[in-house]
ModelCIF file with pLDDT and N, C-alpha, C, O atoms, coordinates in Angstrom:
data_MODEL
#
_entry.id   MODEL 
#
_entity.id                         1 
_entity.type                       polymer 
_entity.pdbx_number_of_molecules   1 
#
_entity_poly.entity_id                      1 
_entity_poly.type                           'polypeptide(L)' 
_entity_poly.nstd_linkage                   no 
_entity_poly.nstd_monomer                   no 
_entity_poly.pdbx_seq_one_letter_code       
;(UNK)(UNK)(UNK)(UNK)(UNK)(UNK)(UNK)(UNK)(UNK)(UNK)(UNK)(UNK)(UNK)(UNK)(UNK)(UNK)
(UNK)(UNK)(UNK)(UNK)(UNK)(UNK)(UNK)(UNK)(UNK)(UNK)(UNK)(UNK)(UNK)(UNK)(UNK)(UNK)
(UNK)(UNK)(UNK)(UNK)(UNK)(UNK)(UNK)(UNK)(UNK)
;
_entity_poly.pdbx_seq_one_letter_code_can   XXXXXXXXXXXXXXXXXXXXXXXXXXXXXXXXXXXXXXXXX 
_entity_poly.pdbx_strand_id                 A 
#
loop_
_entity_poly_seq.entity_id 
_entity_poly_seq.num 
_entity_poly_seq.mon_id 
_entity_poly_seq.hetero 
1 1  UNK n 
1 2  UNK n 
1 3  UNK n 
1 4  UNK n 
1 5  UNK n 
1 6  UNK n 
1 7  UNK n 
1 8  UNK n 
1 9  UNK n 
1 10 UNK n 
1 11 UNK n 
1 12 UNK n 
1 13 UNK n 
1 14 UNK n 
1 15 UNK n 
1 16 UNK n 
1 17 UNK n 
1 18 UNK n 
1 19 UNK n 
1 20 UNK n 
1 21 UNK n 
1 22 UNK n 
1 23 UNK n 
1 24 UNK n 
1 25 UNK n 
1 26 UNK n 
1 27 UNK n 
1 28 UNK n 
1 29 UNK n 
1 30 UNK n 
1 31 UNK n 
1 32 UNK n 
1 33 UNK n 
1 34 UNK n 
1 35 UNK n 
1 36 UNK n 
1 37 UNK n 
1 38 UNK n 
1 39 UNK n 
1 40 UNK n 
1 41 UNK n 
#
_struct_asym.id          A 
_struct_asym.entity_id   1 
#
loop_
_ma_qa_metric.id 
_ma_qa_metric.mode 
_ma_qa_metric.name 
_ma_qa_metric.software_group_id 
_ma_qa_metric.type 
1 global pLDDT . pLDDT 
2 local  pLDDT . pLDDT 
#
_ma_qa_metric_global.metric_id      1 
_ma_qa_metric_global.metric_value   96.05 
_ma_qa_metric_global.model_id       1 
_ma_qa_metric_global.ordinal_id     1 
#
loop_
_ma_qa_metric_local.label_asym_id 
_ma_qa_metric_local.label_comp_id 
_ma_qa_metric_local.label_seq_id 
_ma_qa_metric_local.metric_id 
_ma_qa_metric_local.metric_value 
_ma_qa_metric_local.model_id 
_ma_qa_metric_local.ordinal_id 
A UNK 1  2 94.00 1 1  
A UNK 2  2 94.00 1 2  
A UNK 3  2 94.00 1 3  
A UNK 4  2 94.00 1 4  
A UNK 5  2 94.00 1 5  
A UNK 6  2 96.00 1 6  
A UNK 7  2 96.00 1 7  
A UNK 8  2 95.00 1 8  
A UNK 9  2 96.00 1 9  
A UNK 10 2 97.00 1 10 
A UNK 11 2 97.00 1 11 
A UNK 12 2 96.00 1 12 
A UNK 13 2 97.00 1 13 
A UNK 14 2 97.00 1 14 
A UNK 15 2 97.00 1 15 
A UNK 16 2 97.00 1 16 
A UNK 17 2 97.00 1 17 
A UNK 18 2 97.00 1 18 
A UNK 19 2 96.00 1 19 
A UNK 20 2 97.00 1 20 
A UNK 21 2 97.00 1 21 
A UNK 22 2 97.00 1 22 
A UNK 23 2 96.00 1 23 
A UNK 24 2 96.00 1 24 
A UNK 25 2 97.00 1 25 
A UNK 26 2 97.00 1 26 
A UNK 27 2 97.00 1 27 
A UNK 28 2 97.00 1 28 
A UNK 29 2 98.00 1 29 
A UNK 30 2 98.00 1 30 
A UNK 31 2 97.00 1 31 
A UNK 32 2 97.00 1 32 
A UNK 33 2 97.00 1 33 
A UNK 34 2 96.00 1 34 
A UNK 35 2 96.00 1 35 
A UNK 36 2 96.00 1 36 
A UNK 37 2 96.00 1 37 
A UNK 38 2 95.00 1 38 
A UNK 39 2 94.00 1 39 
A UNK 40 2 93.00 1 40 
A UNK 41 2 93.00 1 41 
#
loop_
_atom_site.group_PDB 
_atom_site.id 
_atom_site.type_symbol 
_atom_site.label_atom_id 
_atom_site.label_alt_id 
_atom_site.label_comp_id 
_atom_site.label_asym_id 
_atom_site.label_entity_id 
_atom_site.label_seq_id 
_atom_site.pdbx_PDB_ins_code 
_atom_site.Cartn_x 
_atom_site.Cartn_y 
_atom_site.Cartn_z 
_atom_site.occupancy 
_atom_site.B_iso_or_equiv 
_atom_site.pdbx_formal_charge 
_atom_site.auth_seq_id 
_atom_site.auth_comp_id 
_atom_site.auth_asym_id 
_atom_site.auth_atom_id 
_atom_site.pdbx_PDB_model_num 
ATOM 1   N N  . UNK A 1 1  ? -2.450  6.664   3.331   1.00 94.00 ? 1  UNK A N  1 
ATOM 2   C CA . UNK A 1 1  ? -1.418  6.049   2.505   1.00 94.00 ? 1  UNK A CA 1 
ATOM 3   C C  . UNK A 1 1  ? -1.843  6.017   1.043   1.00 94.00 ? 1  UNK A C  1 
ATOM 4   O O  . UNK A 1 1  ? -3.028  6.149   0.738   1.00 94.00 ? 1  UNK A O  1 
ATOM 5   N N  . UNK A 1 2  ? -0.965  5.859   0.213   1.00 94.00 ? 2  UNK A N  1 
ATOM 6   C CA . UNK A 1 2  ? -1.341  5.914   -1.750  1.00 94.00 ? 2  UNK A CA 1 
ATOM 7   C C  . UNK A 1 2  ? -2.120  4.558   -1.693  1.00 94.00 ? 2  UNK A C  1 
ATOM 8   O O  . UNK A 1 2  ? -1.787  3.636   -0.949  1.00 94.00 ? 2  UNK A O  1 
ATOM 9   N N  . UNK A 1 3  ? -2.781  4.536   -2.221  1.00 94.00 ? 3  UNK A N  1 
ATOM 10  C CA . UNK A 1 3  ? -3.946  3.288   -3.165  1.00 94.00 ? 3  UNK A CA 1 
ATOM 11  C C  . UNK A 1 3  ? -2.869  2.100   -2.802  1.00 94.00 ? 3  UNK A C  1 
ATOM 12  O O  . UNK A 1 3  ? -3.126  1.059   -2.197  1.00 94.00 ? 3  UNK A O  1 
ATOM 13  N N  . UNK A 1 4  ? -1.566  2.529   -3.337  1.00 94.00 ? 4  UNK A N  1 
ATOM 14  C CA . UNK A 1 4  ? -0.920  1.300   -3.554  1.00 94.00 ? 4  UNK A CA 1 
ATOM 15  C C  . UNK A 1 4  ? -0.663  0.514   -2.294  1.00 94.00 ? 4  UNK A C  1 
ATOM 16  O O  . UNK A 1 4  ? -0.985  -0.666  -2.154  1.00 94.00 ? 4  UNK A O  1 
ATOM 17  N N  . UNK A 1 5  ? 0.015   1.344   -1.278  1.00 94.00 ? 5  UNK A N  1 
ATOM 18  C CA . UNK A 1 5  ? 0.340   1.044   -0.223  1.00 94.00 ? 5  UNK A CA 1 
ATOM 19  C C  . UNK A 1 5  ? -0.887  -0.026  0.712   1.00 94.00 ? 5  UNK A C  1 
ATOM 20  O O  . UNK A 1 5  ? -0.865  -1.229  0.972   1.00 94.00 ? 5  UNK A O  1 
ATOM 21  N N  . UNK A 1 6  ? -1.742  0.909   0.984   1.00 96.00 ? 6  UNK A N  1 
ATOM 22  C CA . UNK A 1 6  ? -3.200  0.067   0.849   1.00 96.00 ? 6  UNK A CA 1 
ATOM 23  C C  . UNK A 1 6  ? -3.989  -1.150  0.545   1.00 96.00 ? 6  UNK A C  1 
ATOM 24  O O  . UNK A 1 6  ? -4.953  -1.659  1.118   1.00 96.00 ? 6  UNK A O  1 
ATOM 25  N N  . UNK A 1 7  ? -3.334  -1.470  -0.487  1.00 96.00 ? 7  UNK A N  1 
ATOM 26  C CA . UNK A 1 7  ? -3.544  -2.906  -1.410  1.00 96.00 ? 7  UNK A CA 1 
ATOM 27  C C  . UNK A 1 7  ? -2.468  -3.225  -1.005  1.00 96.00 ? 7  UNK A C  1 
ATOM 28  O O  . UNK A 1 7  ? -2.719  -3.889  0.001   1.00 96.00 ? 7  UNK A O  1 
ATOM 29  N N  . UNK A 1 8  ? -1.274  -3.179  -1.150  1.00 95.00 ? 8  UNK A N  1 
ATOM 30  C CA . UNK A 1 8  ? -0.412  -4.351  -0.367  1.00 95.00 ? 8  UNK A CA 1 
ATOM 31  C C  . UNK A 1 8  ? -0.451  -4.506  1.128   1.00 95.00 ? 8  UNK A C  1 
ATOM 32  O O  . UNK A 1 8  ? 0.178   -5.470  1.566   1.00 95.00 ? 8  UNK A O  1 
ATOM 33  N N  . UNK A 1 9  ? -1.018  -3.802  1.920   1.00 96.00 ? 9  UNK A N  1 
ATOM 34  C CA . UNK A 1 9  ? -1.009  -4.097  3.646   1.00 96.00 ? 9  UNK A CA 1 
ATOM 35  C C  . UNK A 1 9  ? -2.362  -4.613  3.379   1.00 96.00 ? 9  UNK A C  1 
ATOM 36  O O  . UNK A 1 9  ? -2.366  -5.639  4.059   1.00 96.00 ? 9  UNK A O  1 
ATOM 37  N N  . UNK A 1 10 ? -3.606  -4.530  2.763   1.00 97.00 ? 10 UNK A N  1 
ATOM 38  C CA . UNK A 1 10 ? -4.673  -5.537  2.610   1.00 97.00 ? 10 UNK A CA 1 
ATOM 39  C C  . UNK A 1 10 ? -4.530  -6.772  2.093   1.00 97.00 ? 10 UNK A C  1 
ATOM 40  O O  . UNK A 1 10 ? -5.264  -7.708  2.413   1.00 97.00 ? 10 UNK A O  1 
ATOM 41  N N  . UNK A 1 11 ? -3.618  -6.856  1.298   1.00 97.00 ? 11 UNK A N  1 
ATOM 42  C CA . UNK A 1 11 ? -3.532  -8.236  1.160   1.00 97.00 ? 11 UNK A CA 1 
ATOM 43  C C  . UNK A 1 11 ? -2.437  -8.937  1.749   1.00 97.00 ? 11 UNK A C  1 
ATOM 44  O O  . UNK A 1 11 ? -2.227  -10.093 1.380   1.00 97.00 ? 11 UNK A O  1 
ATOM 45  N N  . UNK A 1 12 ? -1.602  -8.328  2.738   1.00 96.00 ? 12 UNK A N  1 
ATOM 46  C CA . UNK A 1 12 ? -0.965  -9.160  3.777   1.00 96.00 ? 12 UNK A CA 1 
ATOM 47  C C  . UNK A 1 12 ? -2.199  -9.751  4.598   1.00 96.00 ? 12 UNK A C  1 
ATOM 48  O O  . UNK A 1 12 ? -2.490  -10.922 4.845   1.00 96.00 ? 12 UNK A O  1 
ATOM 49  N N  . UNK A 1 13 ? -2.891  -8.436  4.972   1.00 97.00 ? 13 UNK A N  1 
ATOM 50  C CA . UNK A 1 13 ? -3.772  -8.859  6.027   1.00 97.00 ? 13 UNK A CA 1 
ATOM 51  C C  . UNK A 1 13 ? -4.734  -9.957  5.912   1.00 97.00 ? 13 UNK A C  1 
ATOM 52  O O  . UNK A 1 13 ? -5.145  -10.476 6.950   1.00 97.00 ? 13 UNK A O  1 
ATOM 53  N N  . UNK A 1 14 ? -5.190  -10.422 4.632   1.00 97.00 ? 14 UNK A N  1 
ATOM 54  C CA . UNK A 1 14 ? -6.332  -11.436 3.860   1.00 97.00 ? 14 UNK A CA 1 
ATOM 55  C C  . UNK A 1 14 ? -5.607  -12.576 4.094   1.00 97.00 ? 14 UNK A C  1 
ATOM 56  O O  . UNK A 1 14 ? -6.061  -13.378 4.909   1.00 97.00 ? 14 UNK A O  1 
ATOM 57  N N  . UNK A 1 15 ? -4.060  -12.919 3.269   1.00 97.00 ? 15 UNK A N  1 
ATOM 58  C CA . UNK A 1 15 ? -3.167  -13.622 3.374   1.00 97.00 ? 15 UNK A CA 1 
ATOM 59  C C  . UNK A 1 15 ? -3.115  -13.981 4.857   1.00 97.00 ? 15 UNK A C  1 
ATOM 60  O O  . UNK A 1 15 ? -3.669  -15.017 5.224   1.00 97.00 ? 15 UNK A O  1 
ATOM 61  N N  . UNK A 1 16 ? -2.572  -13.300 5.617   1.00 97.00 ? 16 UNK A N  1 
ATOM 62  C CA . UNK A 1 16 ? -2.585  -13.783 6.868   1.00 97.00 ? 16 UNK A CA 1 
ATOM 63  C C  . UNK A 1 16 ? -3.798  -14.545 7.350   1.00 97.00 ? 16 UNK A C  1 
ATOM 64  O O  . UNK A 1 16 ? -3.735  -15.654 7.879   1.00 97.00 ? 16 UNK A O  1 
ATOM 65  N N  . UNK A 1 17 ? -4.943  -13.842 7.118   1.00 97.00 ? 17 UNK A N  1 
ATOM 66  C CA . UNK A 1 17 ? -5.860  -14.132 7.878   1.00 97.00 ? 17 UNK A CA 1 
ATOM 67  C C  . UNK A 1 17 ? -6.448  -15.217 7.278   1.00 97.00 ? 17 UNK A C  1 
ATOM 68  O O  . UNK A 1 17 ? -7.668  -15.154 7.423   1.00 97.00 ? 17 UNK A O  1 
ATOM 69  N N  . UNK A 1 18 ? -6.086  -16.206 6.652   1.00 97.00 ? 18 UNK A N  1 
ATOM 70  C CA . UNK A 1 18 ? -6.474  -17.417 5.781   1.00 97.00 ? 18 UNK A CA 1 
ATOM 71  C C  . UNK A 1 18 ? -5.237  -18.207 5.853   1.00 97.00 ? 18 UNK A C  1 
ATOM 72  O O  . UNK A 1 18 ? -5.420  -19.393 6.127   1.00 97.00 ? 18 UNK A O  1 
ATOM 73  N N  . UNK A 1 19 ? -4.188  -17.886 5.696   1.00 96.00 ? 19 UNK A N  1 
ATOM 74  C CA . UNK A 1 19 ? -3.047  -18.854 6.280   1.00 96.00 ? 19 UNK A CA 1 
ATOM 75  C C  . UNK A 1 19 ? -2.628  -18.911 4.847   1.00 96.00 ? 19 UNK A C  1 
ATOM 76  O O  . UNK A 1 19 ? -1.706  -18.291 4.318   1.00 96.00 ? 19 UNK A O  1 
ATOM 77  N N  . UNK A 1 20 ? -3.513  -19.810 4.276   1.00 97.00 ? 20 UNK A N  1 
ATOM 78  C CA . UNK A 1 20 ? -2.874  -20.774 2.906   1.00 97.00 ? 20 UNK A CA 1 
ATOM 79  C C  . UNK A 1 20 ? -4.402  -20.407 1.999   1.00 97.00 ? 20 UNK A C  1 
ATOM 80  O O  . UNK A 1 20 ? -5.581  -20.556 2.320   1.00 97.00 ? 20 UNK A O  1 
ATOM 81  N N  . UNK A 1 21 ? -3.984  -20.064 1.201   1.00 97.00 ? 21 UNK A N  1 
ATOM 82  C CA . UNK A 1 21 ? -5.609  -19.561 -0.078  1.00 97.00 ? 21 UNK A CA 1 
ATOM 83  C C  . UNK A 1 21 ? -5.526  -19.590 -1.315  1.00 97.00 ? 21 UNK A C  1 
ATOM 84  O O  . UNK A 1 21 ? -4.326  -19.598 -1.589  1.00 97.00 ? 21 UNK A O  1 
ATOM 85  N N  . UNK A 1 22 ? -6.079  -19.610 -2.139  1.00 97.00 ? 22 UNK A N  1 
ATOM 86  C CA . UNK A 1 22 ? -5.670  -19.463 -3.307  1.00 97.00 ? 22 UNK A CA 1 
ATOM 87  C C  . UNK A 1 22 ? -6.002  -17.504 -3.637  1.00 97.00 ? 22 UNK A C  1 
ATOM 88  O O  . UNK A 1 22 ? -6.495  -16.618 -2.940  1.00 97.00 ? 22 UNK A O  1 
ATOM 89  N N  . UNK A 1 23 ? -5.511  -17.534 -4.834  1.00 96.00 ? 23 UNK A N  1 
ATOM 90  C CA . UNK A 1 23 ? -5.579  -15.797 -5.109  1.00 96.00 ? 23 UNK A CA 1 
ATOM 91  C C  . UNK A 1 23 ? -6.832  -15.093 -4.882  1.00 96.00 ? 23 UNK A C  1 
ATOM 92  O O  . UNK A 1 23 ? -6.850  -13.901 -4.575  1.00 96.00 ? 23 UNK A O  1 
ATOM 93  N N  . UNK A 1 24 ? -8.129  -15.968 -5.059  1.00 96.00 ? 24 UNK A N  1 
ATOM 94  C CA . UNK A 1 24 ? -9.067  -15.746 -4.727  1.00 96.00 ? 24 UNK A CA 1 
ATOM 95  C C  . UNK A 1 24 ? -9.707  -15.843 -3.513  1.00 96.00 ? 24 UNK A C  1 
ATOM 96  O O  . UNK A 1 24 ? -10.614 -15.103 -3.134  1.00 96.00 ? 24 UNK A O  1 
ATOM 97  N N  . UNK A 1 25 ? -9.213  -16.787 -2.894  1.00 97.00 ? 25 UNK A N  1 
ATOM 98  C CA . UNK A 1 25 ? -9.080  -16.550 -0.680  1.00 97.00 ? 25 UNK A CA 1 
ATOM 99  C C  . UNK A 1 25 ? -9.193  -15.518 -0.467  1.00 97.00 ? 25 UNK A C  1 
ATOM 100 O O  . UNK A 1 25 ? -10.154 -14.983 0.085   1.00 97.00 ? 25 UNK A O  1 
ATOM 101 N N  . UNK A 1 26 ? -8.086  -14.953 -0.922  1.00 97.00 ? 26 UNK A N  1 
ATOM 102 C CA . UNK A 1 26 ? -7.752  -13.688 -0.310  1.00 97.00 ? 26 UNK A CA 1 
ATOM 103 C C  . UNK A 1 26 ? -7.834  -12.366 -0.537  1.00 97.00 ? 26 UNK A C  1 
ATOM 104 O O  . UNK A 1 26 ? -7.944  -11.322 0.107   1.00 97.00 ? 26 UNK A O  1 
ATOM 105 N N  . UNK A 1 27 ? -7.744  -12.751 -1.708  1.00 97.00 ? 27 UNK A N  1 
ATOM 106 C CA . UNK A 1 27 ? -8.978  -11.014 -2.450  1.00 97.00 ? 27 UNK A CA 1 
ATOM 107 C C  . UNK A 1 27 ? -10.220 -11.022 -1.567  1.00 97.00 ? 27 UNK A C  1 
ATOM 108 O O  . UNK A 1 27 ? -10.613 -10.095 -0.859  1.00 97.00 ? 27 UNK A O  1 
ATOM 109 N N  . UNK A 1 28 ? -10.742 -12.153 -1.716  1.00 97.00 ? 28 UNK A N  1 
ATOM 110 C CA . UNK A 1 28 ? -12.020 -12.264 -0.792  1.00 97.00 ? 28 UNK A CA 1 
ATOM 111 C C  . UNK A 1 28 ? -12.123 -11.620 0.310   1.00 97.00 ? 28 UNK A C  1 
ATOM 112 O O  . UNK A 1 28 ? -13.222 -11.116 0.542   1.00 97.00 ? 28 UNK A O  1 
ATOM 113 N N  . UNK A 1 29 ? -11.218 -11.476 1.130   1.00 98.00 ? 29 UNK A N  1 
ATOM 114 C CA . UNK A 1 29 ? -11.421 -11.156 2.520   1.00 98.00 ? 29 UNK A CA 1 
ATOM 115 C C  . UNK A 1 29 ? -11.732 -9.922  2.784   1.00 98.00 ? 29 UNK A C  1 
ATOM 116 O O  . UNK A 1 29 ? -12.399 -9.625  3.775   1.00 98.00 ? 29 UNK A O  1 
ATOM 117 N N  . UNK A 1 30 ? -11.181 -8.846  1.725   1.00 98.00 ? 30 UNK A N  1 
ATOM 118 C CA . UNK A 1 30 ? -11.200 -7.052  2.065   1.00 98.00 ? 30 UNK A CA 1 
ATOM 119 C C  . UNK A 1 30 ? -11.869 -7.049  0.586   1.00 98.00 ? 30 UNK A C  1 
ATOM 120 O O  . UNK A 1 30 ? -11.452 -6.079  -0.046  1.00 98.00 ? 30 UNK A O  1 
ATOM 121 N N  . UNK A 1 31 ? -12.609 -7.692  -0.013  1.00 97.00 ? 31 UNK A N  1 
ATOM 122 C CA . UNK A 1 31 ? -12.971 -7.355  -1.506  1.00 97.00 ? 31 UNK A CA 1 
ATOM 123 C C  . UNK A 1 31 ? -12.425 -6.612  -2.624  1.00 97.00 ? 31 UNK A C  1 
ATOM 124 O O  . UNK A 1 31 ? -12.967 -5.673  -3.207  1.00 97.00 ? 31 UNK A O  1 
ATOM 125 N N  . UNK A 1 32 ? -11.089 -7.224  -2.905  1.00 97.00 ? 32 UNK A N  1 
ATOM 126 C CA . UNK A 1 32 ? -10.064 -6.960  -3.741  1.00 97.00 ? 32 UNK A CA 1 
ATOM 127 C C  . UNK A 1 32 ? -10.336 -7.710  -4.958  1.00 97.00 ? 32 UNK A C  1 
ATOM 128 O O  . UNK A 1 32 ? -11.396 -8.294  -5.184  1.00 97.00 ? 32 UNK A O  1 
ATOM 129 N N  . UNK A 1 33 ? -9.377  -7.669  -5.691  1.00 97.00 ? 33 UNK A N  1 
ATOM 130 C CA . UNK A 1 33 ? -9.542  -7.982  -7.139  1.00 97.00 ? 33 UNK A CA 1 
ATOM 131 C C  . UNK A 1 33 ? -8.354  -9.231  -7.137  1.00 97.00 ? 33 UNK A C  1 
ATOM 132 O O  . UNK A 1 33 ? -7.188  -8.931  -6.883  1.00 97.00 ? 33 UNK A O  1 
ATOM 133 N N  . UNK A 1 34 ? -8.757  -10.716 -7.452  1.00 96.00 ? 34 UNK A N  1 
ATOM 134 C CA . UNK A 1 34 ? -7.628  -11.656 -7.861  1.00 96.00 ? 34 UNK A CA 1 
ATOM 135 C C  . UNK A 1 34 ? -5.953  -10.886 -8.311  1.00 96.00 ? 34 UNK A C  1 
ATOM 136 O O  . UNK A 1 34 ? -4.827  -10.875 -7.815  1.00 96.00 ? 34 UNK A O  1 
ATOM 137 N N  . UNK A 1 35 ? -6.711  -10.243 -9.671  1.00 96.00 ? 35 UNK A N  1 
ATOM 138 C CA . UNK A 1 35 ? -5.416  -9.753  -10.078 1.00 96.00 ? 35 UNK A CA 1 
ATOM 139 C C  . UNK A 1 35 ? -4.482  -8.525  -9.659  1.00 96.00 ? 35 UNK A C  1 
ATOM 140 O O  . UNK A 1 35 ? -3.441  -8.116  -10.173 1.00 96.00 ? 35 UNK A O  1 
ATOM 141 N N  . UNK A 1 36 ? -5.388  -7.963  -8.272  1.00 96.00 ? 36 UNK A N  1 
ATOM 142 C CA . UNK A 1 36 ? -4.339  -6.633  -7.121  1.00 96.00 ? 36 UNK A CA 1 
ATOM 143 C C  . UNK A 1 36 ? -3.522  -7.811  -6.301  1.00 96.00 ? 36 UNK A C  1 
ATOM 144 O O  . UNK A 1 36 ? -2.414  -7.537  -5.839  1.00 96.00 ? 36 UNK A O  1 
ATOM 145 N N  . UNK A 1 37 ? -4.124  -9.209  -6.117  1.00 96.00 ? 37 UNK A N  1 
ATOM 146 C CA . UNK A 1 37 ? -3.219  -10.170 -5.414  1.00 96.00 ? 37 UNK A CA 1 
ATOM 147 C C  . UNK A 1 37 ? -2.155  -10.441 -5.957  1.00 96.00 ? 37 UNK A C  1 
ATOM 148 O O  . UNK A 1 37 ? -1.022  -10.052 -5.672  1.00 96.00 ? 37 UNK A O  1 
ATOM 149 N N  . UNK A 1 38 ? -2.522  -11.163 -6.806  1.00 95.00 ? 38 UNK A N  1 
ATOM 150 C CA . UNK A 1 38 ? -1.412  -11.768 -7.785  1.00 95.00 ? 38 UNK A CA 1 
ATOM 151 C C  . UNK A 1 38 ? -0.317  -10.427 -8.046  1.00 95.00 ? 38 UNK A C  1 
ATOM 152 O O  . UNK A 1 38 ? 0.888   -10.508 -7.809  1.00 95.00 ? 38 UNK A O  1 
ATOM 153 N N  . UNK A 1 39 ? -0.946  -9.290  -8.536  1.00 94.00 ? 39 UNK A N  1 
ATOM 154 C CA . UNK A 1 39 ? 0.226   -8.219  -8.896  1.00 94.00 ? 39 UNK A CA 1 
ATOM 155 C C  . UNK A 1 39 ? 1.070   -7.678  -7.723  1.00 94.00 ? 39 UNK A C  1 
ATOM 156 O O  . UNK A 1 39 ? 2.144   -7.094  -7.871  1.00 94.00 ? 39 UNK A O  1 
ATOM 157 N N  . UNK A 1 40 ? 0.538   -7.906  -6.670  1.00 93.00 ? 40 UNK A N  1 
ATOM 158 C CA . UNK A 1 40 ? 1.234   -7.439  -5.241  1.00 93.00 ? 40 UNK A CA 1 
ATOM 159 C C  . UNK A 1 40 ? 1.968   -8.549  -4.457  1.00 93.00 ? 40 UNK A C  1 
ATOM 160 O O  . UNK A 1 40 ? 2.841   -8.343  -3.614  1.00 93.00 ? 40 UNK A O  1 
ATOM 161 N N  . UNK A 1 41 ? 1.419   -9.961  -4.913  1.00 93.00 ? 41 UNK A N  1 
ATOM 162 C CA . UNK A 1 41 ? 1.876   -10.761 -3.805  1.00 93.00 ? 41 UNK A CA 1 
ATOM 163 C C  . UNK A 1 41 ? 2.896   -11.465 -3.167  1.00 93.00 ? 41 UNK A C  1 
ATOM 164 O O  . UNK A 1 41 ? 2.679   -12.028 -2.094  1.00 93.00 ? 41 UNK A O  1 
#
């Protein structure tokens, strides 16, 4: 899939997998960047 696609099904998956996080929860989980969250979320 494009980069992009990628970063948004990873950060469903972070999101999910933390429930409730802040932007940084969930970057955390697949080692993303705060601001690929925030721009995707």
């Amino acid at each position: 899939p494009s980069d992009e696609a990628c970063l948004r099904a990873l950060i469903t998956d972070g999101a999910r997998t933390v429930g409730v996080g802040t932007s940084g929860d969930i970057a955390d989980v697949h080692r993303l960047t705060i601001a690929e969250v925030e721009q995707h979320a």
